[in-house]
Protein backbone atom coordinates (compact mmCIF):
# COMPACT_ATOMS: atom_id res chain seq x y z
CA UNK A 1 0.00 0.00 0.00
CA UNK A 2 1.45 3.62 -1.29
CA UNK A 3 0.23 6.87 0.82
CA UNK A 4 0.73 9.37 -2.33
CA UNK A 5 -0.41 12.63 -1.75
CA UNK A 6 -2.34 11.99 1.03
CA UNK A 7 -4.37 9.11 -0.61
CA UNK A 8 -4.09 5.55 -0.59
CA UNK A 9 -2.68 4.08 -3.84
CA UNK A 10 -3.08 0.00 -3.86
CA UNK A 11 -0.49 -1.70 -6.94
CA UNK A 12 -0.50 -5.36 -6.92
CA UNK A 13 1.91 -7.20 -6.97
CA UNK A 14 3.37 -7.96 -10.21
CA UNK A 15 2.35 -4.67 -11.81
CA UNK A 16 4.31 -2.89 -14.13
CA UNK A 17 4.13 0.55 -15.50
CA UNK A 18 5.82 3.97 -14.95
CA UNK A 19 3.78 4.64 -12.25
CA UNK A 20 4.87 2.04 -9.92
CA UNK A 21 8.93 2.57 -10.75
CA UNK A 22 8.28 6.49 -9.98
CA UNK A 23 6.12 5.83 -6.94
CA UNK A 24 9.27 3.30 -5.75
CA UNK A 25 12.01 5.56 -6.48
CA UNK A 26 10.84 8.69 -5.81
CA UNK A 27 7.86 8.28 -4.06
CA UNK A 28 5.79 10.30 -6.97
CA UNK A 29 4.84 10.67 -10.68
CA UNK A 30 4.93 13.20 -12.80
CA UNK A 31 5.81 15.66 -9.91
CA UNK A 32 5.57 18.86 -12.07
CA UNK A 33 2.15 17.19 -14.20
CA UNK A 34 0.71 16.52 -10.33
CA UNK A 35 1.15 19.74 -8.93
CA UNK A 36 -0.46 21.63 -12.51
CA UNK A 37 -3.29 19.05 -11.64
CA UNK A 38 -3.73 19.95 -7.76
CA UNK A 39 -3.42 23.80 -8.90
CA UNK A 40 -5.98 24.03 -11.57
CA UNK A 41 -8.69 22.41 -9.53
CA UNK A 42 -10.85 23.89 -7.34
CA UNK A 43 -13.29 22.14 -4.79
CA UNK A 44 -16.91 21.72 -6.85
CA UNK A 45 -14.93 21.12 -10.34
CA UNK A 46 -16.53 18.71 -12.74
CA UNK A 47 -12.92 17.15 -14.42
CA UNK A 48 -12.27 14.22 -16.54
CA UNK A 49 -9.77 11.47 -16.18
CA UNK A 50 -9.49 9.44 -19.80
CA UNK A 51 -6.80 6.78 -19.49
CA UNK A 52 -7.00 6.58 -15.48
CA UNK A 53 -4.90 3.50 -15.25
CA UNK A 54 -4.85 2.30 -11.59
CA UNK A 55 -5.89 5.61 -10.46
CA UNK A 56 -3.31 7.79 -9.63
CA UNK A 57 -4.72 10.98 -11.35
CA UNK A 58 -8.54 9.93 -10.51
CA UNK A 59 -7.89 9.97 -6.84
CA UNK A 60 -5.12 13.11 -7.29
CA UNK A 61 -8.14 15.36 -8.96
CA UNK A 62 -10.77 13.56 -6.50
CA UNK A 63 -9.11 14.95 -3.45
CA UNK A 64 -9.04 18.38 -5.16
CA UNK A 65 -12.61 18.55 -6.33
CA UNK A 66 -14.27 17.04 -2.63
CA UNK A 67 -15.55 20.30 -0.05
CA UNK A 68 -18.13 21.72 -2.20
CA UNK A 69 -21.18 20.82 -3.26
CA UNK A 70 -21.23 19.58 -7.20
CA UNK A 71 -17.77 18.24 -7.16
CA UNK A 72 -16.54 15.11 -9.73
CA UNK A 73 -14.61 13.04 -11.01
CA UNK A 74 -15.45 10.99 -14.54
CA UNK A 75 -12.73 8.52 -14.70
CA UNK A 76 -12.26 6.26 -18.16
CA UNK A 77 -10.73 2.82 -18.09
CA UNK A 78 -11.29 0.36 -20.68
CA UNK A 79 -9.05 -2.42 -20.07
CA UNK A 80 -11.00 -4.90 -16.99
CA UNK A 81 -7.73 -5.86 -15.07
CA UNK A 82 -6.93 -2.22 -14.45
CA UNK A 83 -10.13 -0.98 -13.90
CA UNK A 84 -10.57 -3.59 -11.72
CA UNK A 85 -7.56 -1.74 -9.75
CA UNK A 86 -9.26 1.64 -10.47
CA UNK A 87 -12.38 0.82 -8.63
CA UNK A 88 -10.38 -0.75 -5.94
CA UNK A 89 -8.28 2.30 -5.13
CA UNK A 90 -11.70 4.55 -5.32
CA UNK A 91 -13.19 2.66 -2.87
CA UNK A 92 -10.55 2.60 -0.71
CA UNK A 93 -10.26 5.95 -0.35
CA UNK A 94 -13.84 6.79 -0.35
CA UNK A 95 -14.19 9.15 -3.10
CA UNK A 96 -17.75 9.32 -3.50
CA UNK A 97 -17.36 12.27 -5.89
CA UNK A 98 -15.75 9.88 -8.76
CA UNK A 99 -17.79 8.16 -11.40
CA UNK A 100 -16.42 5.43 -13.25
CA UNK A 101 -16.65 4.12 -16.58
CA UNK A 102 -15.12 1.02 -18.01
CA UNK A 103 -15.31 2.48 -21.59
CA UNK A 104 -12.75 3.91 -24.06
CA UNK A 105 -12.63 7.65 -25.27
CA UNK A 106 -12.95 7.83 -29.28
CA UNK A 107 -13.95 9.68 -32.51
CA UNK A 108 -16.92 7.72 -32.62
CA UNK A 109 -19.35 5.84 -29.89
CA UNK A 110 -19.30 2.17 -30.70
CA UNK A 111 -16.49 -0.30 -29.98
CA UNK A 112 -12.99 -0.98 -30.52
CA UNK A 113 -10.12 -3.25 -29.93
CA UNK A 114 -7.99 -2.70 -27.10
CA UNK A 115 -3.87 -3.99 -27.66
CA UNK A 116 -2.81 -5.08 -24.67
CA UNK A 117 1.33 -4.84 -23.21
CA UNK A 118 2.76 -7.46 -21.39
CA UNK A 119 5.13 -5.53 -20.01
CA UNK A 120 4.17 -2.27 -19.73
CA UNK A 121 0.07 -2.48 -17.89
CA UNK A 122 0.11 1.18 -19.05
CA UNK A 123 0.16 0.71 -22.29
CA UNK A 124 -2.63 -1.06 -23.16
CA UNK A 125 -3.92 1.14 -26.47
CA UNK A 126 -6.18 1.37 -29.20
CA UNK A 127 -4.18 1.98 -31.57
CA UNK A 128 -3.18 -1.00 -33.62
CA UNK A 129 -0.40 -2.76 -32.43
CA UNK A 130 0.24 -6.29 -34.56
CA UNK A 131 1.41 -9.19 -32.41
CA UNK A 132 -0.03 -7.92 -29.57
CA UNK A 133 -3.36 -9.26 -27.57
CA UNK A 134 -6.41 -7.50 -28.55
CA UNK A 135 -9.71 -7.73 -26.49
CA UNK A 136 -13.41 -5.88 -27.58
CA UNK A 137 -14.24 -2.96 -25.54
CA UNK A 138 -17.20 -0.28 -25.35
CA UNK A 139 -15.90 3.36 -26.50
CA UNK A 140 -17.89 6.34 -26.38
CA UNK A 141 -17.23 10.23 -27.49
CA UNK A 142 -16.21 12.92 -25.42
CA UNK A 143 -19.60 14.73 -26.23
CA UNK A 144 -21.70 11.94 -26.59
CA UNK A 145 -20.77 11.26 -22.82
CA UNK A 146 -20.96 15.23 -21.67
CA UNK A 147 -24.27 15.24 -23.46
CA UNK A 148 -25.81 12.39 -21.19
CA UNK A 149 -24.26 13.13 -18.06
CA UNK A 150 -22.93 16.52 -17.69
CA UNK A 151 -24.95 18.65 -20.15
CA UNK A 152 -24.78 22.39 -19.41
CA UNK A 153 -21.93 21.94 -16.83
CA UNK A 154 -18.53 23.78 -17.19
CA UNK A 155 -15.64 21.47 -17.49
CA UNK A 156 -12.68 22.94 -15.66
CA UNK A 157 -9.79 20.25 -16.63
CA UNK A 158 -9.69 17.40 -18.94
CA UNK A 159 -6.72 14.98 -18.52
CA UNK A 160 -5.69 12.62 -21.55
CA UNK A 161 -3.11 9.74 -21.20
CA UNK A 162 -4.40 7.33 -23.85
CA UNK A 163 -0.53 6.24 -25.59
CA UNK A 164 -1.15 7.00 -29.29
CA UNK A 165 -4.72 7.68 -29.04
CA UNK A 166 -5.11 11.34 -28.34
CA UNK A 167 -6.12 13.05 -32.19
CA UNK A 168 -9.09 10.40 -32.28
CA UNK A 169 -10.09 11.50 -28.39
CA UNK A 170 -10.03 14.98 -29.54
CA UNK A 171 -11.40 14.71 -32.23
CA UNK A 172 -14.83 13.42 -30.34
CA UNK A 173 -14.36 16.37 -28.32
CA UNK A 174 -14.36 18.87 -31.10
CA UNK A 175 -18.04 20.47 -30.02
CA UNK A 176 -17.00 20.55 -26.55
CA UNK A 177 -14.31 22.09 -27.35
CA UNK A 178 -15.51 24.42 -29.92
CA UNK A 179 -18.30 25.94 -27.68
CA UNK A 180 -16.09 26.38 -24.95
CA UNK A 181 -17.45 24.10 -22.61
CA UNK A 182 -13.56 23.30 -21.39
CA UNK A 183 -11.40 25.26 -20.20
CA UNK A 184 -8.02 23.16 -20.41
CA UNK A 185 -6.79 20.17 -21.00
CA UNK A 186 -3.65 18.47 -20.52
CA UNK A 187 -2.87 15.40 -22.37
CA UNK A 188 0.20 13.21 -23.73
CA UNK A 189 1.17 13.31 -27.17
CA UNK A 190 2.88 10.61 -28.81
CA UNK A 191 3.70 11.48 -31.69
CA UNK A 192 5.45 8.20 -33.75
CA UNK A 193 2.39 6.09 -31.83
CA UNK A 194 0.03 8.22 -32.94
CA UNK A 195 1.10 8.14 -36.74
CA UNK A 196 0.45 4.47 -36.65
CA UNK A 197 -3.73 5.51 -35.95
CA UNK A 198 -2.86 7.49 -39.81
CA UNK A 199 -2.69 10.92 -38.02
CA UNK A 200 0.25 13.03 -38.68
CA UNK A 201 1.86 15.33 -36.13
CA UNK A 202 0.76 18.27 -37.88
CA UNK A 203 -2.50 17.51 -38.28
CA UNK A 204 -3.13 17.46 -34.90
CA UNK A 205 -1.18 20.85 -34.36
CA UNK A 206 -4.01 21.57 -37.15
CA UNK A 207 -7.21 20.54 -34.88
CA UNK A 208 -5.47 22.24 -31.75
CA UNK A 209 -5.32 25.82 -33.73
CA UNK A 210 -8.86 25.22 -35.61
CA UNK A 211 -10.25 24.70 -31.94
CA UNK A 212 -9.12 27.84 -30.31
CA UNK A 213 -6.31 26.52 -28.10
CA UNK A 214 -3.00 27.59 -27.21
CA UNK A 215 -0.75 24.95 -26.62
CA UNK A 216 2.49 24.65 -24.24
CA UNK A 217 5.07 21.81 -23.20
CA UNK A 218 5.25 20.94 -19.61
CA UNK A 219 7.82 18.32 -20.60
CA UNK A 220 9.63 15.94 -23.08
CA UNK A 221 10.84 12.16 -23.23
CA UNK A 222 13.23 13.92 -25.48
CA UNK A 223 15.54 16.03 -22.56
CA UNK A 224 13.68 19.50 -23.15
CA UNK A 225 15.06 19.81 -26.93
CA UNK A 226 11.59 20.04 -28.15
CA UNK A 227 10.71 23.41 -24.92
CA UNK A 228 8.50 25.10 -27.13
CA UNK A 229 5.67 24.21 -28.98
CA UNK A 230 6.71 26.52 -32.09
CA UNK A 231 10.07 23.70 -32.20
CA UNK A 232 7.20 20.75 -33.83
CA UNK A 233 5.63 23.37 -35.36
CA UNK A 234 8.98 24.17 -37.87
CA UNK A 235 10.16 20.26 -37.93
CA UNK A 236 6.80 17.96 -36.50
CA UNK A 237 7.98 15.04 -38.74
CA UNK A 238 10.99 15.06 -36.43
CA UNK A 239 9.40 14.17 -33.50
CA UNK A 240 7.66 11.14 -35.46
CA UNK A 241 11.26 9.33 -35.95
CA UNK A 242 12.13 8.77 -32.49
CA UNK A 243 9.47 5.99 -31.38
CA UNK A 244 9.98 6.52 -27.41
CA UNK A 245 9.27 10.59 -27.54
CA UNK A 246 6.37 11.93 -25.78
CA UNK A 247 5.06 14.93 -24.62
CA UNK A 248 3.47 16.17 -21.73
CA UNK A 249 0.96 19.20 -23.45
CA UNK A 250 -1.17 21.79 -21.74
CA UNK A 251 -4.27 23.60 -24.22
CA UNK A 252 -6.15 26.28 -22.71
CA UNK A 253 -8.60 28.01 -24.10
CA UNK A 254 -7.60 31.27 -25.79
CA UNK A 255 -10.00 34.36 -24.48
């Protein structure tokens, strides 16, 4: 059992992701992504977790958005064995305030494969992956979800870890988005995963502009040599080539 935060985080044994090797060496993840988190929320904040994994993020935001009335948490899991985990940790901590849903986030409600890793439990994806395992699972859109459970609501921060998967997310966000329903997001970009889905760097630089956002780096798999946004913006195909480079990417809303 990890006390992260102030919260109870429970990893079974035999997990394996960069969340458990970050909580055991340094006792958190993603200190700098963490702390935008626990700033941008505010008690009575209706936030979205897509990709919760085990929970880390779910219960960081749910401890932010509890002491006022209207607070919560809509946490996306598709994969059973980690949601499984995901509900555990919930209830263990007694965050009322989250709902959960074992569905995936996608450009159209439906279904989908999920690829499943071996060795890495966070990187189960929907994006293709050949040779892996692939197992059927329930997806939904962004608005088709907001529309049946949160219609009218203001959406103060939308977190997206989904390895590869983010343009077709988005892109089932795009009313949301549009009508400025949400005011920021922050989400992982993968670029070389995500050009396996058919979706090109710049395209999704593209969608970003068309939807009204400004977009900064919090940080890089790739040692800061990518700091500014305008850097994939000259050379994006670069940041396709090296297959382990991610981003971590915050859009707000431009007023």
């Amino acid at each position: 059992m990890n006390v992260v935060h102030g919260f109870h985080l429970r990893i079974p044994r035999g997990h394996r992701s960069p969340v458990v090797l970050a909580l055991h060496l340094d006792g958190e993840y993603e200190k700098e992504e963490s702390r935008l988190i626990s700033e941008l929320i505010n008690p009575g904040d209706l936030v979205f977790d897509i990709g919760a994994n085990i929970g880390y993020t779910t219960c960081l935001m749910a401890q932010a958005v509890v002491g006022a009335s209207g607070g919560e948490v809509h946490a996306f899991e598709p994969e059973p064995k980690n949601f499984e985990i995901l509900q555990q940790n919930v209830v263990l901590n007694e965050f009322d305030c989250v709902i959960l849903n074992r569905l995936g986030l996608a450009s159209s409600s439906g279904s989908a494969s999920i690829y499943l890793s071996e060795q890495n439990q966070a990187d189960h994806t929907l994006v293709h992956m050949p040779g892996r395992e692939a197992i059927p699972v329930e997806t939904v859109t962004f608005d088709d979800y907001y529309a049946a459970h949160c219609a009218g609501r203001r959406v103060r921060l939308v977190k997206i870890d989904v390895q590869g998967f983010e343009y077709e997310v988005l892109h089932g966000m795009r009313e949301s988005l549009h009508d400025g329903r949400i005011d920021t997001v922050l989400l992982e970009l993968w670029p070389a995963r995500m050009k396996r889905t058919g979706t090109a760097t710049v395209r999704f630089l593209e969608l970003i502009t068309q939807l009204l956002y400004e977009a900064t780096i919090i940080s890089d798999t790739g040692g800061g040599k990518f700091g500014d946004v305008k850097a994939i913006r000259v050379a994006p195909e670069m940041t396709e080539e090296d297959p382990h480079l991610s981003f971590n990417i915050l859009l707000q809303r431009r007023l």
